[in-house]
N, C-alpha and C. Protein backbone atom coordinates (compact mmCIF):
# COMPACT_ATOMS: atom_id res chain seq x y z
N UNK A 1 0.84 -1.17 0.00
CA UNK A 1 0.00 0.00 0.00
C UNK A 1 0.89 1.23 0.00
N UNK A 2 0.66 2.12 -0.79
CA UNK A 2 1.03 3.70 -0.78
C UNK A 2 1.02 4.44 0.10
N UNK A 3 1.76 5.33 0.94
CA UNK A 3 1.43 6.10 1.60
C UNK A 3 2.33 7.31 1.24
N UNK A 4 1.78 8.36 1.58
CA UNK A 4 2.37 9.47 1.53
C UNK A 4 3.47 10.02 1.56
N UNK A 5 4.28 10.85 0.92
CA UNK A 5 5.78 10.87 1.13
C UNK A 5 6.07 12.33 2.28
N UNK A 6 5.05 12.82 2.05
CA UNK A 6 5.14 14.22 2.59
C UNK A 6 5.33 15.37 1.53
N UNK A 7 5.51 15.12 0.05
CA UNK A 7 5.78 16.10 -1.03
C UNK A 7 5.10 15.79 -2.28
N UNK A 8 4.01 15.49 -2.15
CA UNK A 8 2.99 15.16 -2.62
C UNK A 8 2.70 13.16 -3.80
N UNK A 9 4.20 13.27 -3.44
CA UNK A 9 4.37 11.57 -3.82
C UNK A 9 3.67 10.88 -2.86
N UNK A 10 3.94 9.32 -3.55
CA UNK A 10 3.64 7.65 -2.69
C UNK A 10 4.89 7.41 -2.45
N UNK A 11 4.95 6.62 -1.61
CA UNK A 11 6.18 5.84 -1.52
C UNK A 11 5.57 4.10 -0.79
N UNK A 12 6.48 3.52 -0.69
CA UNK A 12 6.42 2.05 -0.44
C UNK A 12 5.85 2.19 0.94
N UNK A 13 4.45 1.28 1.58
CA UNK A 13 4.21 1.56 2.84
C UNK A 13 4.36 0.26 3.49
N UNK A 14 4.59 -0.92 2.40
CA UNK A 14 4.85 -2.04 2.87
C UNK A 14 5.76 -2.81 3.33
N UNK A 15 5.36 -4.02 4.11
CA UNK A 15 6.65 -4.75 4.88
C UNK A 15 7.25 -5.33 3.98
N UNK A 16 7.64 -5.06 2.68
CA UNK A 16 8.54 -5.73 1.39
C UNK A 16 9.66 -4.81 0.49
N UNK A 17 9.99 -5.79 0.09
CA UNK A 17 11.15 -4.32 -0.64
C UNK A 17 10.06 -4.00 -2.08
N UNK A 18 10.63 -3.29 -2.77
CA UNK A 18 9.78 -2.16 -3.83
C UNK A 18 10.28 -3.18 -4.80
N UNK A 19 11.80 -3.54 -5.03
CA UNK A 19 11.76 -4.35 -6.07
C UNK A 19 12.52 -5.42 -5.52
N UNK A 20 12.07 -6.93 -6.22
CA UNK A 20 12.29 -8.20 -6.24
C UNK A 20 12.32 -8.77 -7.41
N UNK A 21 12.87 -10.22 -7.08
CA UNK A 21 12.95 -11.07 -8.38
C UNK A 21 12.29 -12.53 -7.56
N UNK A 22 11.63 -13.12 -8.58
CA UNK A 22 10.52 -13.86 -8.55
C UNK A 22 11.35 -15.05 -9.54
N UNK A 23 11.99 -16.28 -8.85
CA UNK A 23 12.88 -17.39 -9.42
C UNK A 23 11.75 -18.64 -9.60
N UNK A 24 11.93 -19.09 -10.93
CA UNK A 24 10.91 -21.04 -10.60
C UNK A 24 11.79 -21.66 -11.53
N UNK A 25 12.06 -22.44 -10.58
CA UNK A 25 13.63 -24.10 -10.66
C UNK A 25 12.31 -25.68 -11.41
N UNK A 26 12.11 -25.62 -12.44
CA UNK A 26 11.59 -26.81 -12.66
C UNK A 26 12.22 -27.21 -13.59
N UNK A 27 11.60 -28.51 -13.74
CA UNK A 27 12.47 -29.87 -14.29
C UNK A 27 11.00 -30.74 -15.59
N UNK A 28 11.62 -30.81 -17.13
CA UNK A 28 10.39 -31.39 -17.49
C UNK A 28 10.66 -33.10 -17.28
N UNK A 29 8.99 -33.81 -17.75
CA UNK A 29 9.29 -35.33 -17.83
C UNK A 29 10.38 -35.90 -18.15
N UNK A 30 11.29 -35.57 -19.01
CA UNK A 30 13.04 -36.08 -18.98
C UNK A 30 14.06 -35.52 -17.92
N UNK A 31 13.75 -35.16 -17.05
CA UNK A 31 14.83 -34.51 -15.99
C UNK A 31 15.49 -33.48 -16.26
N UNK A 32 15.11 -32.84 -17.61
CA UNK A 32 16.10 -31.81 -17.69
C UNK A 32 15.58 -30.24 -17.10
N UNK A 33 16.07 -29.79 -16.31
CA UNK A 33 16.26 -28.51 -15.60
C UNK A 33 16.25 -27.15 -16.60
N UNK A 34 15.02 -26.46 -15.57
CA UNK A 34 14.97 -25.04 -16.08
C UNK A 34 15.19 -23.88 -15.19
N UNK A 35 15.38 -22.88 -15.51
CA UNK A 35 14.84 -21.65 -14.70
C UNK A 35 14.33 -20.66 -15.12
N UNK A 36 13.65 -19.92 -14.37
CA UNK A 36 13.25 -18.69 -15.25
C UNK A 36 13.07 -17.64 -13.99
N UNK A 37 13.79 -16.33 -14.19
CA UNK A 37 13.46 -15.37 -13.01
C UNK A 37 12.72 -14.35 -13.69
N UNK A 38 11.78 -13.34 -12.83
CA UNK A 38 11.40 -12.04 -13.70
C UNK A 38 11.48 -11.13 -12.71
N UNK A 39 11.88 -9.90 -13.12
CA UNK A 39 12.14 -9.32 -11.91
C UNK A 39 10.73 -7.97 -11.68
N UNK A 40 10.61 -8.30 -10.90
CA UNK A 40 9.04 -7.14 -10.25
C UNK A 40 9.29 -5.89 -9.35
N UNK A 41 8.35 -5.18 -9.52
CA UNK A 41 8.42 -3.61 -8.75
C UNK A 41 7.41 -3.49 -8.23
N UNK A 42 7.34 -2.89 -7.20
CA UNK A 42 5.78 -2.70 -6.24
C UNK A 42 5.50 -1.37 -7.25
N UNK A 43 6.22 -0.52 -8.09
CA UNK A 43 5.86 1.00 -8.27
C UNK A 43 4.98 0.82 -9.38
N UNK A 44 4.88 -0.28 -10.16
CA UNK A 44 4.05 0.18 -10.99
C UNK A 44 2.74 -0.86 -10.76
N UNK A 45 2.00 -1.01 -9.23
CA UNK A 45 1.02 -1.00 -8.49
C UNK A 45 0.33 0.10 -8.09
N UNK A 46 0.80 1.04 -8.10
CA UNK A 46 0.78 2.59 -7.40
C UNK A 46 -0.30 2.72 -7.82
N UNK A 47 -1.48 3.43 -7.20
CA UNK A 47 -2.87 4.01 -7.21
C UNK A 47 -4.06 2.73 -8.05
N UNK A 48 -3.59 1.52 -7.87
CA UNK A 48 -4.18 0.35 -7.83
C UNK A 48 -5.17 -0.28 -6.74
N UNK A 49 -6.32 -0.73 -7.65
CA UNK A 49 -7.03 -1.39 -6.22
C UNK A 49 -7.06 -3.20 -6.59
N UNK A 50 -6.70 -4.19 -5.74
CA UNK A 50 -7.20 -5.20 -5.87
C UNK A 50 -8.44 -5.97 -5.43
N UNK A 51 -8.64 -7.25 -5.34
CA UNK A 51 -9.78 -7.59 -4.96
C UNK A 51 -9.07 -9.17 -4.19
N UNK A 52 -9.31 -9.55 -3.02
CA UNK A 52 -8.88 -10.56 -2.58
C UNK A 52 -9.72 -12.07 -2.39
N UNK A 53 -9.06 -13.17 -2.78
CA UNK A 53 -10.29 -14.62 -2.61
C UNK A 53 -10.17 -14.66 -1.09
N UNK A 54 -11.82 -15.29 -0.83
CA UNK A 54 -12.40 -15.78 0.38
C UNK A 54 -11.83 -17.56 0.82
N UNK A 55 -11.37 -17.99 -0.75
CA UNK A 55 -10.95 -19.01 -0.24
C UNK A 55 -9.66 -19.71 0.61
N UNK A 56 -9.66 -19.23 1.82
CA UNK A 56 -8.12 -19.19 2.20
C UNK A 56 -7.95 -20.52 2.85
N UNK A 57 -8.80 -21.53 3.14
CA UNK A 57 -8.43 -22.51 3.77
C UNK A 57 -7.72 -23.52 2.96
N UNK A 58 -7.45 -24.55 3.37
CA UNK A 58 -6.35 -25.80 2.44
C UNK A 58 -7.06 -26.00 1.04
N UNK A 59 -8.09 -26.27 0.84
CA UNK A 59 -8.47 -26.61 -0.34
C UNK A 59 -8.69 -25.15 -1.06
N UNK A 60 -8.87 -24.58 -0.82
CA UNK A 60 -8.81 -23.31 -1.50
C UNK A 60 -7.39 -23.05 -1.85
N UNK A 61 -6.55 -23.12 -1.13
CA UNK A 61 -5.37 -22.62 -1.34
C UNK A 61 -5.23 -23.60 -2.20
N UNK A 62 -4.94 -24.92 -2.22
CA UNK A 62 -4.52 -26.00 -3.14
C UNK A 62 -5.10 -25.23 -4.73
N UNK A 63 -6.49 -24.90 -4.85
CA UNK A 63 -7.05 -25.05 -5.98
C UNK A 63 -5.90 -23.72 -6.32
N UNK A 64 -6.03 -22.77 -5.83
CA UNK A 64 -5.37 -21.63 -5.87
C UNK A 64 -4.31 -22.16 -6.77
N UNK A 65 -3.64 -22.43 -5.87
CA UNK A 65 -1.87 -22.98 -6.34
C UNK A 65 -2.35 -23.70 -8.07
N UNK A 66 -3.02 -24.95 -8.01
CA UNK A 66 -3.04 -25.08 -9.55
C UNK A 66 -3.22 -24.71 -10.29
N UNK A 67 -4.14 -23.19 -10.43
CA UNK A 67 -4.51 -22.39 -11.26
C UNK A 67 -3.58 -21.75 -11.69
N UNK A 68 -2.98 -21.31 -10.53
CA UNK A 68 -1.75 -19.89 -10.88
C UNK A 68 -0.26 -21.28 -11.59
N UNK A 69 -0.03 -22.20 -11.09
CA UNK A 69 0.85 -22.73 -12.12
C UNK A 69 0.25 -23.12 -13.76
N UNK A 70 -0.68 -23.22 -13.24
CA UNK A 70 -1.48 -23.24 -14.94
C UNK A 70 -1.52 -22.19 -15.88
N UNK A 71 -1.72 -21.36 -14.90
CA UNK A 71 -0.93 -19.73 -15.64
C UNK A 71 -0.20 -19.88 -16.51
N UNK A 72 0.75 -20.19 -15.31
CA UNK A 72 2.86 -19.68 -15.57
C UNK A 72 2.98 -20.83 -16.75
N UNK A 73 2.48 -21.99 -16.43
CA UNK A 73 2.79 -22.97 -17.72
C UNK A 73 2.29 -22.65 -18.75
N UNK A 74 1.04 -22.35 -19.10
CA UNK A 74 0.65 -21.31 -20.35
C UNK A 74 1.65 -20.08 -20.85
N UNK A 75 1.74 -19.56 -19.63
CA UNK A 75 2.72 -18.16 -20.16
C UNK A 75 4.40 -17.90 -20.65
N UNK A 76 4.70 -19.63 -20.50
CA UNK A 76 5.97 -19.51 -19.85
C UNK A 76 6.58 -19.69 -21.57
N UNK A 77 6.04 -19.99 -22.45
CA UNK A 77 6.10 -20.56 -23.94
C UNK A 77 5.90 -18.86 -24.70
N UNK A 78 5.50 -17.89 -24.02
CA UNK A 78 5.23 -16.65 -24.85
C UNK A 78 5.68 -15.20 -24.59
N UNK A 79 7.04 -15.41 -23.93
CA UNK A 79 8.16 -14.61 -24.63
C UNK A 79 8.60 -14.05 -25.62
């Protein structure tokens, strides 16, 4: 979340750094090894609203998790 800088900016209000890199170590059906990093910025979140799931318990989270790798495996071919 944004908060105020005092000079009419945002600045970072969160317990994270502003920028990171986001690493996934997988391996296909023949054993052979991948990686792929991308690197992310909280700044271009700035004056963003999200919306959060209700499903937070184990099975929610599980379904969660397969979706979002279903993503990355879709996305990961379109570079």
């Amino acid at each position: 979340m944004g908060v105020p800088d005092g000079n009419g900016g945002i600045i970072n209000g969160e317990p994270t750094p502003t920028d990171f890199v986001i690493r996934f170590d997988y391996e296909n059906d023949r054993g052979t090894k991948f990686a792929d990093s991308y690197g992310l910025n909280l700044d271009v979140l700035k004056g963003q609203t999200g919306s959060y799931p209700s499903n937070i318990d184990s099975k929610g989270m599980y379904l969660r998790l397969v979706k979002a790798a279903e993503a990355l495996a879709r996305g990961l071919g379109r570079h």
